[in-house]
C-alpha atoms as a PDB file:
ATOM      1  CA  UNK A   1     -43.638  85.500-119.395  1.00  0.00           C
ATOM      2  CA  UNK A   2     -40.833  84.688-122.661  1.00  0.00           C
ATOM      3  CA  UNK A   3     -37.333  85.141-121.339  1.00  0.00           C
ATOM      4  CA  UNK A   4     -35.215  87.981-122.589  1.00  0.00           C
ATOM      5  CA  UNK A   5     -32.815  86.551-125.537  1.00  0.00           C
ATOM      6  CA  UNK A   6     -28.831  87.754-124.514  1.00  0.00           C
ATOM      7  CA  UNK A   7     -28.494  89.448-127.473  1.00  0.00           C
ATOM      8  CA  UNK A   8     -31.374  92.303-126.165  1.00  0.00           C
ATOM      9  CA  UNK A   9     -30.353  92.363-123.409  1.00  0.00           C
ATOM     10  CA  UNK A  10     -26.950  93.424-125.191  1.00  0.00           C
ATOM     11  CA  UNK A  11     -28.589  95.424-126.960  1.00  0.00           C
ATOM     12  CA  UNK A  12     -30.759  97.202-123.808  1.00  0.00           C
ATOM     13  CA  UNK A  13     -27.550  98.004-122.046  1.00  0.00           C
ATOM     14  CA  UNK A  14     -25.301  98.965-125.024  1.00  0.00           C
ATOM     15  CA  UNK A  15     -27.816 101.965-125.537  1.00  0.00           C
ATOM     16  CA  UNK A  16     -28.398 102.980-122.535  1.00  0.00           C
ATOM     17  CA  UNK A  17     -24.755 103.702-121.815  1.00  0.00           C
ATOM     18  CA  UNK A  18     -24.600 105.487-125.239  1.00  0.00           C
ATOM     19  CA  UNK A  19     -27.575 107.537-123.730  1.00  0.00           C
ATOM     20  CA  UNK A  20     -25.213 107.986-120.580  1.00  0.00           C
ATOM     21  CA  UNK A  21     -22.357 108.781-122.671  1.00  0.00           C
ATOM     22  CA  UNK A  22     -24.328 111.314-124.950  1.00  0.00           C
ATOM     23  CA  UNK A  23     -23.795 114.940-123.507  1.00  0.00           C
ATOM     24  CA  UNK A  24     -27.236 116.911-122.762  1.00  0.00           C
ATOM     25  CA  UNK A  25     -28.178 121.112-122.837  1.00  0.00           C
ATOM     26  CA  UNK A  26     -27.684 122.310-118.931  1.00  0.00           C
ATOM     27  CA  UNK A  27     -31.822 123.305-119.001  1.00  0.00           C
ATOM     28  CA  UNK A  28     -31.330 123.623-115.208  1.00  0.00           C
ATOM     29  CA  UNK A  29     -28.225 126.564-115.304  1.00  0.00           C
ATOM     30  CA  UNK A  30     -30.014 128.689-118.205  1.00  0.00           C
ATOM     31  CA  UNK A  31     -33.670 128.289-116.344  1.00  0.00           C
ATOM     32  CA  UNK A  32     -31.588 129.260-112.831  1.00  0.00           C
ATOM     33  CA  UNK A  33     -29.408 131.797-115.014  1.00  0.00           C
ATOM     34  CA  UNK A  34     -32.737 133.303-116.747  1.00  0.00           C
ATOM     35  CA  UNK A  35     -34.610 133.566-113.481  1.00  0.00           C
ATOM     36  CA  UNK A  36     -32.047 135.746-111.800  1.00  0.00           C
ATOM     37  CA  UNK A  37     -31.728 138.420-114.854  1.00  0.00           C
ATOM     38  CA  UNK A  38     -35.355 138.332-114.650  1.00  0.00           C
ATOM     39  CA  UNK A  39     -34.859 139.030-110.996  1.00  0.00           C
ATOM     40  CA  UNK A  40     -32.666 141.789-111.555  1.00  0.00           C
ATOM     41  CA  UNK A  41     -34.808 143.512-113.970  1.00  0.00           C
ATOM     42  CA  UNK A  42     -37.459 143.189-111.830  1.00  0.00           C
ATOM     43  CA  UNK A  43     -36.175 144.900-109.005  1.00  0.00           C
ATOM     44  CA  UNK A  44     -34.800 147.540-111.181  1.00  0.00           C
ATOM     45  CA  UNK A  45     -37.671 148.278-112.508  1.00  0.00           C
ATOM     46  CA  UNK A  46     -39.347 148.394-109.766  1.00  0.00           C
ATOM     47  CA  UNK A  47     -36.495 150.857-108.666  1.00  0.00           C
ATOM     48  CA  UNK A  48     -37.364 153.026-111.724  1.00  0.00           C
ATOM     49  CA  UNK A  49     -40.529 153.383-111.105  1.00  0.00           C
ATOM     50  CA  UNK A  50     -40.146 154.167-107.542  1.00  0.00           C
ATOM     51  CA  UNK A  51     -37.512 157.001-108.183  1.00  0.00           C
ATOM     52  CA  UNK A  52     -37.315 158.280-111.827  1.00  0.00           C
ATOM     53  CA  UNK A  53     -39.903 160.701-111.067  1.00  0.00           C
ATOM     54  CA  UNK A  54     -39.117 161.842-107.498  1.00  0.00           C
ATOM     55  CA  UNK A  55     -35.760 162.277-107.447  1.00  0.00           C
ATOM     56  CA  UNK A  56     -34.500 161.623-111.371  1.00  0.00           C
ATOM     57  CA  UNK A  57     -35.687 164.578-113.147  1.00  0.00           C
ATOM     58  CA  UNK A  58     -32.687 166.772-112.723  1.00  0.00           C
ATOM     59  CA  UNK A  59     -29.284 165.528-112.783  1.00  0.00           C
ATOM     60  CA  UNK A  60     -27.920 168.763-110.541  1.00  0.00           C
ATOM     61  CA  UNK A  61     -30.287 168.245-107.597  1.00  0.00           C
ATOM     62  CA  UNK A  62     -28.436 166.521-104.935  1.00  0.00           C
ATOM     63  CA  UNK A  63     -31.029 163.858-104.396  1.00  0.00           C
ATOM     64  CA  UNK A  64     -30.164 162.650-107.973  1.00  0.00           C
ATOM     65  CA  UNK A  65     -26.730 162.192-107.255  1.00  0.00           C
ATOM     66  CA  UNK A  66     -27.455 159.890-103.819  1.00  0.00           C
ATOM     67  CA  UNK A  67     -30.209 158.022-105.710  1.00  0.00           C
ATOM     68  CA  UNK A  68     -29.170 158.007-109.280  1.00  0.00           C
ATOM     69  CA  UNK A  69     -24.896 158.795-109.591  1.00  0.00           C
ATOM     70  CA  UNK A  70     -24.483 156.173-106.813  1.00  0.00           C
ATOM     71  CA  UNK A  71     -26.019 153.659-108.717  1.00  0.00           C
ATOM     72  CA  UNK A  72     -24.295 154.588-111.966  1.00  0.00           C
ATOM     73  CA  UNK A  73     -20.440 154.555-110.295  1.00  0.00           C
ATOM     74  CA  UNK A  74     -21.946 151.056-108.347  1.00  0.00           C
ATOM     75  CA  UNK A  75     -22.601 149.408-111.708  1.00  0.00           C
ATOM     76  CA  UNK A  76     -19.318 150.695-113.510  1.00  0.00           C
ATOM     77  CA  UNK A  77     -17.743 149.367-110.942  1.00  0.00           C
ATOM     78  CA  UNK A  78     -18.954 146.273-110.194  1.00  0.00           C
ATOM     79  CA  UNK A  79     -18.830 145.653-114.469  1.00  0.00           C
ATOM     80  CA  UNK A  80     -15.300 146.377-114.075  1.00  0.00           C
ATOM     81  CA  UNK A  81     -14.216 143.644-111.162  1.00  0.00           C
ATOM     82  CA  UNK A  82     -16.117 140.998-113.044  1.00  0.00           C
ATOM     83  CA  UNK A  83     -14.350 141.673-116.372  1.00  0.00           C
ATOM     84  CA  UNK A  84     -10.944 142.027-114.501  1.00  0.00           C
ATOM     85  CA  UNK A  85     -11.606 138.721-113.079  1.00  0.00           C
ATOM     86  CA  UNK A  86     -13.128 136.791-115.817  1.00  0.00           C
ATOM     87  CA  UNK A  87     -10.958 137.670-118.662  1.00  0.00           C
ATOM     88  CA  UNK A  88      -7.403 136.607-116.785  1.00  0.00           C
ATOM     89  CA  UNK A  89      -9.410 133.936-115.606  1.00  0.00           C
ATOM     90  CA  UNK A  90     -10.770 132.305-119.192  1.00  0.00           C
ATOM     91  CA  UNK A  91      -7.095 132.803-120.304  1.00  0.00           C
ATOM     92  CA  UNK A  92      -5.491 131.262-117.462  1.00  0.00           C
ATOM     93  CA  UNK A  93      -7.485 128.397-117.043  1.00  0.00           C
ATOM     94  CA  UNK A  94      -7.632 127.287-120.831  1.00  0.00           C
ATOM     95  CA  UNK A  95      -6.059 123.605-122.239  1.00  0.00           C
ATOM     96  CA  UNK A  96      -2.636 124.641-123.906  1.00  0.00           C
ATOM     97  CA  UNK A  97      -3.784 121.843-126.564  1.00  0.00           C
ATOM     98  CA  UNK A  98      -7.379 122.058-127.372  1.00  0.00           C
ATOM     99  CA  UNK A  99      -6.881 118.857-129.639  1.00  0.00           C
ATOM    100  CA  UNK A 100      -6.452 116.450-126.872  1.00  0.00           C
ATOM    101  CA  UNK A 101      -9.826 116.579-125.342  1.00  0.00           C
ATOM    102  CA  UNK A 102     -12.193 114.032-126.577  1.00  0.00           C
ATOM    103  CA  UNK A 103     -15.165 114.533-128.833  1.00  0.00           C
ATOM    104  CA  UNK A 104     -17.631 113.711-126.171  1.00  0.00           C
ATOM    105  CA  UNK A 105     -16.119 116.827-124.013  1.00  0.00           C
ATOM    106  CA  UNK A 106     -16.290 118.749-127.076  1.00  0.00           C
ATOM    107  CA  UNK A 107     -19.796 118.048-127.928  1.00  0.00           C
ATOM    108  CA  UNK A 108     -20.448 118.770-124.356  1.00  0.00           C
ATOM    109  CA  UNK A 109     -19.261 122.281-124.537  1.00  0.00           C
ATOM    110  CA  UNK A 110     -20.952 123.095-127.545  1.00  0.00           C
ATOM    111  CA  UNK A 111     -24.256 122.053-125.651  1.00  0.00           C
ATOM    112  CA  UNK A 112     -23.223 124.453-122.867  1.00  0.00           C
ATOM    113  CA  UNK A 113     -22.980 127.107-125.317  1.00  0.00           C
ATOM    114  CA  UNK A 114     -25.922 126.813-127.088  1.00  0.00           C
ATOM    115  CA  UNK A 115     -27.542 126.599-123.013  1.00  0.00           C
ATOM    116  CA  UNK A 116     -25.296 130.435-122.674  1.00  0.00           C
ATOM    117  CA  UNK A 117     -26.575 131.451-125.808  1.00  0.00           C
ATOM    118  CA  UNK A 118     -30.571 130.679-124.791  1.00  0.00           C
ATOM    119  CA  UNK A 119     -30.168 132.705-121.481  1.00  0.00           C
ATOM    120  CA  UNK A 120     -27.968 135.125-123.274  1.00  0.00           C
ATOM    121  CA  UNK A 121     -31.175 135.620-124.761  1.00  0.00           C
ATOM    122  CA  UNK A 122     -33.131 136.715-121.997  1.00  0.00           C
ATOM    123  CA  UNK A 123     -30.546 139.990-121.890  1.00  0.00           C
ATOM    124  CA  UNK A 124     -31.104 141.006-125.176  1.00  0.00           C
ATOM    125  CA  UNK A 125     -34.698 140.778-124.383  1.00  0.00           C
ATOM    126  CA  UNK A 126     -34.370 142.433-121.128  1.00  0.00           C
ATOM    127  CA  UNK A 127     -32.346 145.143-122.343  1.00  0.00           C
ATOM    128  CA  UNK A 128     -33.415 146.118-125.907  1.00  0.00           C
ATOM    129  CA  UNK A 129     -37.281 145.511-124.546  1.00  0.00           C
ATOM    130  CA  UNK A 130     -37.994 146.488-121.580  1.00  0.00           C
ATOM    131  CA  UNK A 131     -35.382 149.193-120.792  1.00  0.00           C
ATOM    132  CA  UNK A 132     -35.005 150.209-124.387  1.00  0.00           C
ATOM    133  CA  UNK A 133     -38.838 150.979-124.646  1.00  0.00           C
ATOM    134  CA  UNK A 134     -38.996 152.717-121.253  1.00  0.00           C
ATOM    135  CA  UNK A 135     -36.624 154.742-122.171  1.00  0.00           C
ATOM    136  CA  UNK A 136     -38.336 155.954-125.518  1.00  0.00           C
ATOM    137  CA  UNK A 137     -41.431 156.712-122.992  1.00  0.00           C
ATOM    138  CA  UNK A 138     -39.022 158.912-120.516  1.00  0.00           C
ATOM    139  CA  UNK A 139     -37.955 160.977-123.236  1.00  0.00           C
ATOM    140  CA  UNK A 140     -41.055 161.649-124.583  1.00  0.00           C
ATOM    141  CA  UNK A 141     -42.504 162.835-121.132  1.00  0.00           C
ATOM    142  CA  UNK A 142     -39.728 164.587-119.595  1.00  0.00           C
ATOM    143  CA  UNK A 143     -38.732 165.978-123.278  1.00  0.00           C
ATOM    144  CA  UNK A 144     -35.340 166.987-122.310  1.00  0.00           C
ATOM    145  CA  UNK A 145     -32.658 165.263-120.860  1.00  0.00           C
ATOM    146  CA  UNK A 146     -29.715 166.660-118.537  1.00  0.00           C
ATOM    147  CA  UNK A 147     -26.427 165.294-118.391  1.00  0.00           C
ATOM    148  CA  UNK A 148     -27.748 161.753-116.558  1.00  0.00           C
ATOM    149  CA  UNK A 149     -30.825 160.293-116.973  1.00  0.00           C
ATOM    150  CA  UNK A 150     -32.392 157.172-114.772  1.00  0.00           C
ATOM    151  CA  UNK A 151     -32.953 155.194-118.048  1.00  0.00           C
ATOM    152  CA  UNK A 152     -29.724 155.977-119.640  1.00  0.00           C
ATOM    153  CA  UNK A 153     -28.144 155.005-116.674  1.00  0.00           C
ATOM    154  CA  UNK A 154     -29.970 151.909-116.869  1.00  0.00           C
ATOM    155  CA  UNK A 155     -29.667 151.032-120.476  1.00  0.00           C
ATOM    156  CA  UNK A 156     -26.645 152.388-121.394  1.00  0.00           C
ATOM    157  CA  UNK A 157     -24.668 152.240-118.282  1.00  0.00           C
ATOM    158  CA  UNK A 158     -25.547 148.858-117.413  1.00  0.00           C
ATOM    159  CA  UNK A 159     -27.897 146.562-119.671  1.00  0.00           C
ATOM    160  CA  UNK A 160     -26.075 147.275-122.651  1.00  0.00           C
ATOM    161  CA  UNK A 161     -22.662 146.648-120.889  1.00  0.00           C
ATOM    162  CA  UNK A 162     -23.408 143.806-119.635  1.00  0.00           C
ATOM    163  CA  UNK A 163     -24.319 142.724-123.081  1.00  0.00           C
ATOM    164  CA  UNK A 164     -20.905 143.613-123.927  1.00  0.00           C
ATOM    165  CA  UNK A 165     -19.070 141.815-121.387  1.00  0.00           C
ATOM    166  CA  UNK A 166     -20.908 138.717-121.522  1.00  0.00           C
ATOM    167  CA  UNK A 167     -20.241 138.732-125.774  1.00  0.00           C
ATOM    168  CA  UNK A 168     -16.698 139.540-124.763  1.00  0.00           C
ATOM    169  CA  UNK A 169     -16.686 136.199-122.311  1.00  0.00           C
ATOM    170  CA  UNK A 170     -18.099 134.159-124.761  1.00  0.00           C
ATOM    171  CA  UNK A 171     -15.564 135.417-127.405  1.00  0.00           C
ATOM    172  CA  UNK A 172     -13.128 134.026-125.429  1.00  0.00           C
ATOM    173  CA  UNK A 173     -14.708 130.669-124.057  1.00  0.00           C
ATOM    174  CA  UNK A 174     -15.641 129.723-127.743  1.00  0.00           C
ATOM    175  CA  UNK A 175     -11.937 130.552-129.114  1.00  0.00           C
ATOM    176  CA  UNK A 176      -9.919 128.761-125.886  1.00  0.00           C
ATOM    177  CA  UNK A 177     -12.209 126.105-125.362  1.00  0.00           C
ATOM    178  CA  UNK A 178     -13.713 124.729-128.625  1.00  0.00           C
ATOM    179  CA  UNK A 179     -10.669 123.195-131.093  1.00  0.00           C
ATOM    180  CA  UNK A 180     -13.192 123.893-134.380  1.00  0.00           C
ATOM    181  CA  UNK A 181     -12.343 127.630-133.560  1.00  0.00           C
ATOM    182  CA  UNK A 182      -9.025 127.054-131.876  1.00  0.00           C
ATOM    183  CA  UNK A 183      -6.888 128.306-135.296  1.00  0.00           C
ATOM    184  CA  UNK A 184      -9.307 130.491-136.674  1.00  0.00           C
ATOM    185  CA  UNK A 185     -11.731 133.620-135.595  1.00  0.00           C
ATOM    186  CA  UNK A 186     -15.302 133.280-135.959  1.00  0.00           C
ATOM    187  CA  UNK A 187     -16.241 135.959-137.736  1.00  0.00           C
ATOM    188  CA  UNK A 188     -19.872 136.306-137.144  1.00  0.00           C
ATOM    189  CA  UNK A 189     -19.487 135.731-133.550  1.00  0.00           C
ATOM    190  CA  UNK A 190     -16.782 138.737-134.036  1.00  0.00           C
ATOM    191  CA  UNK A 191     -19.054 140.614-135.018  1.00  0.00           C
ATOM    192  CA  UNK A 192     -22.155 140.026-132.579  1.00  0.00           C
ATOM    193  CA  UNK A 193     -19.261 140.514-129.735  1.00  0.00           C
ATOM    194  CA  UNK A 194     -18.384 144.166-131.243  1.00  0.00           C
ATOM    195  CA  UNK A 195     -21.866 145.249-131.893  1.00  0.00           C
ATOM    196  CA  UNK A 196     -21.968 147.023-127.993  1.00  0.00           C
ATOM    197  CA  UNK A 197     -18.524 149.017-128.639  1.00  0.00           C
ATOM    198  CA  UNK A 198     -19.145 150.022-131.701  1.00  0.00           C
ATOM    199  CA  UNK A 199     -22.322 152.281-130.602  1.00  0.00           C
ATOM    200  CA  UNK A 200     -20.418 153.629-128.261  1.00  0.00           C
ATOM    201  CA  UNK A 201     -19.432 156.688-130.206  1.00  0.00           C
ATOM    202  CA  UNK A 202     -23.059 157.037-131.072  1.00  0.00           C
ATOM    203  CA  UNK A 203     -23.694 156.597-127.442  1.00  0.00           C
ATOM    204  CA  UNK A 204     -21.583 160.078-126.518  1.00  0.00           C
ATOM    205  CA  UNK A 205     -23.197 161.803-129.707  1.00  0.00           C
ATOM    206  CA  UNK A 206     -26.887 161.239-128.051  1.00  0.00           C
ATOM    207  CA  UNK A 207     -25.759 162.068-124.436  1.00  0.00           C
ATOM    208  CA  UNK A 208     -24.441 165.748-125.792  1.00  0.00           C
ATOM    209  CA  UNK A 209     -26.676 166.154-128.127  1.00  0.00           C
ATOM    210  CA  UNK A 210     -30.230 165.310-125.544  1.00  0.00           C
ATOM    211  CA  UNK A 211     -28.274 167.469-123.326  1.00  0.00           C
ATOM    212  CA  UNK A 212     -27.660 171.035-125.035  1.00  0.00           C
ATOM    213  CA  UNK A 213     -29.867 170.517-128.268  1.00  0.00           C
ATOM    214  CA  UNK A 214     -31.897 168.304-129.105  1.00  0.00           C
ATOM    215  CA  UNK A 215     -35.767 168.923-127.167  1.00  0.00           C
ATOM    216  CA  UNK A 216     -37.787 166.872-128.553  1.00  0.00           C
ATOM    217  CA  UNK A 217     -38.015 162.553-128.498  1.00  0.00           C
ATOM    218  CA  UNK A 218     -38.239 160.767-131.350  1.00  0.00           C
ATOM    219  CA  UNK A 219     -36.870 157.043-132.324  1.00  0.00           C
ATOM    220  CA  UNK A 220     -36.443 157.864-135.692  1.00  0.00           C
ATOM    221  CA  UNK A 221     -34.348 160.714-135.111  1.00  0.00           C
ATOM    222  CA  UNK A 222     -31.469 161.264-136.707  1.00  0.00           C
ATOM    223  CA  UNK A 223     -29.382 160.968-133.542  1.00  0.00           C
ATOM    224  CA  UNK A 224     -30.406 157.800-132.621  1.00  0.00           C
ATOM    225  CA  UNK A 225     -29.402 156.116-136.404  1.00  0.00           C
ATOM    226  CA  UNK A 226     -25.639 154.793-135.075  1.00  0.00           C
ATOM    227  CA  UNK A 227     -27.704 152.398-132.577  1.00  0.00           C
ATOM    228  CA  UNK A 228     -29.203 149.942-135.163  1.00  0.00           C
ATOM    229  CA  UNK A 229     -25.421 149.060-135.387  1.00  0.00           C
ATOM    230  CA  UNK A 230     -26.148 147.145-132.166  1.00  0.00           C
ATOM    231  CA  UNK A 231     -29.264 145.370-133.889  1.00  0.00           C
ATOM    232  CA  UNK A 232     -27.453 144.493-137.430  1.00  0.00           C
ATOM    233  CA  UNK A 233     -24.519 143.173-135.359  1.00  0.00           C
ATOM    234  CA  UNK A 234     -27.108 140.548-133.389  1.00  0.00           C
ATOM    235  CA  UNK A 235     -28.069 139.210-136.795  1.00  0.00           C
ATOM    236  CA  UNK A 236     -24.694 137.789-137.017  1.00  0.00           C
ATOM    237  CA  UNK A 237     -25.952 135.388-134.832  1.00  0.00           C
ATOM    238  CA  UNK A 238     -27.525 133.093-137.151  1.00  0.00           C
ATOM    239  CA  UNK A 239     -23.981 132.972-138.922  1.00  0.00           C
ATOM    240  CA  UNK A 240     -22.298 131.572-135.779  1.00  0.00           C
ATOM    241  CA  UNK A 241     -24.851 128.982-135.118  1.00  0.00           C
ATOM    242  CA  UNK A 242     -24.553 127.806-138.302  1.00  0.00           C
ATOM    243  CA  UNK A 243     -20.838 126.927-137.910  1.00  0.00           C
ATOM    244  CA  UNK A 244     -21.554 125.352-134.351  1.00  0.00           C
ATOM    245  CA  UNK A 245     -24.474 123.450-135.884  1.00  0.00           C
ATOM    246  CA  UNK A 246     -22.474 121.948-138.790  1.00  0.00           C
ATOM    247  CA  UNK A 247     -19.768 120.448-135.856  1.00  0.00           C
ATOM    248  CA  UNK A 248     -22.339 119.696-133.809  1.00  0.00           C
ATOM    249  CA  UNK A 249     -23.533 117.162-136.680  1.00  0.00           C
ATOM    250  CA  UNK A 250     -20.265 115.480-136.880  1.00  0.00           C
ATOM    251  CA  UNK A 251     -20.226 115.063-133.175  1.00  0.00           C
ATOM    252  CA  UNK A 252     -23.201 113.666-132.605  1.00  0.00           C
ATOM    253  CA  UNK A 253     -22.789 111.185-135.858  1.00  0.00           C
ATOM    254  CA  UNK A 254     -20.161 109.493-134.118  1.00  0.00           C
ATOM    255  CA  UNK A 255     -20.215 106.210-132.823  1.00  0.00           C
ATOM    256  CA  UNK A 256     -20.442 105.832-129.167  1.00  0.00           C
ATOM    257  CA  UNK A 257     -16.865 104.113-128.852  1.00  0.00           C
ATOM    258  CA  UNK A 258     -15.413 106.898-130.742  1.00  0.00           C
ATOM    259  CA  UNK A 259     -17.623 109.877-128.397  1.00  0.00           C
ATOM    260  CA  UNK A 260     -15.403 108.998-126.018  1.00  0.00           C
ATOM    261  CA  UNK A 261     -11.759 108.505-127.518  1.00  0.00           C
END
């Protein structure tokens, strides 16, 4: 067997402490992040099913409000705490000079991001699938709504909020943890992070109008046209990528002593 010259051997361990040094994706969180919103929408599915029917159909029967208001005030409320504590918490916890972290941390954080962004996905699919379309086919069953429906109160009282708040979050992170964004505002991540708020107004429009005139279900109905605000505003998406992508290039370029520095 030939002997190993030195200078591979050099070689050998000089990249495989560049490969140490080299930040990776967090697969593990966004598979163990995915697989409890999956969770969740599982078992409130399952809860749909279960109860929309029985005890859903009319919003002034007391069984609605034990099965169905509970549930609503529950989620508002537990939506609440978590932005209450999050926000202050992002803010409080930031580096007062974003600068001084080294690019190695900083290409780090971008992969962490990208990891949020992947199970970020999962929501969107959760919530604009699967609740979204069960909601088209409760409304074009039950033809009329009342003041509170069970897939209202799931889409638009909690899927679609906690859309919101997790955009909100990562408005935040990206803007008090990244320097590339530390003296300016992203502007398509601006606007993927208002895309929730700004159908809310079209959100109150639809409640009133399902409840005292409008008696038939259609997608395509005019009272539904504010929500592809929510849609347009996701496209902004590719626009933020693109500017992480771009630093992300210039990171990863660098040379391992300089990763580090």
């Amino acid at each position: 067997m030939s002997a190993i010259h030195p200078s591979q051997l050099q070689e050998s361990v000089e990249a495989h402490d560049h490969e140490e040094e080299m930040p990776k994706v967090p697969w593990g969180y966004v598979f163990l992040a995915s697989a409890v919103l999956a969770a969740v929408a599982v078992v409130y599915r399952w809860y749909q099913q279960n109860y929309s029917f029985t005890v859903g159909l009319d919003y002034f029967e007391p069984e609605f409000q034990t099965y169905w208001m509970n549930l609503f005030w529950a989620q508002l409320v537990l939506l609440s705490v978590i932005g209450a504590v999050a926000v202050p918490a992002l803010w409080f916890t930031r580096e007062k000079d974003l600068h001084s972290i080294s690019p190695r941390e900083e290409l780090s954080r971008y992969y962490w991001m990208l990891g949020l962004i992947a199970g970020g996905s999962v929501l969107v699919l959760i919530a604009l699938a699967i609740f979204t379309e069960a909601d088209a086919a409760w409304h074009q069953v039950t033809i009329r709504d009342t003041d509170f429906t069970p897939t209202h109160i799931a889409l638009f009282y909690f899927w679609i909020p906690l859309m919101a708040l997790g955009l909100i979050l990562g408005f935040m992170w990206i803007h008090t943890r990244l320097p590339d964004f530390s003296n300016r505002i992203s502007v398509p991540m601006s606007i993927l992070a208002a895309g929730p708020i700004l159908i809310m107004p079209n959100l109150g429009f639809n409640e009133w109008g399902h409840t005292f005139f409008y008696a038939e279900e259609l997608f395509a109905a005019p009272i539904h046209w504010g929500f592809v605000t929510l849609a347009w505003a996701v496209f902004a998406i590719g626009g933020f990528l693109l500017q992480c992508l771009d630093r992300i290039k210039t990171l990863s370029t660098l040379p391992a002593d300089q990763l580090v520095k």
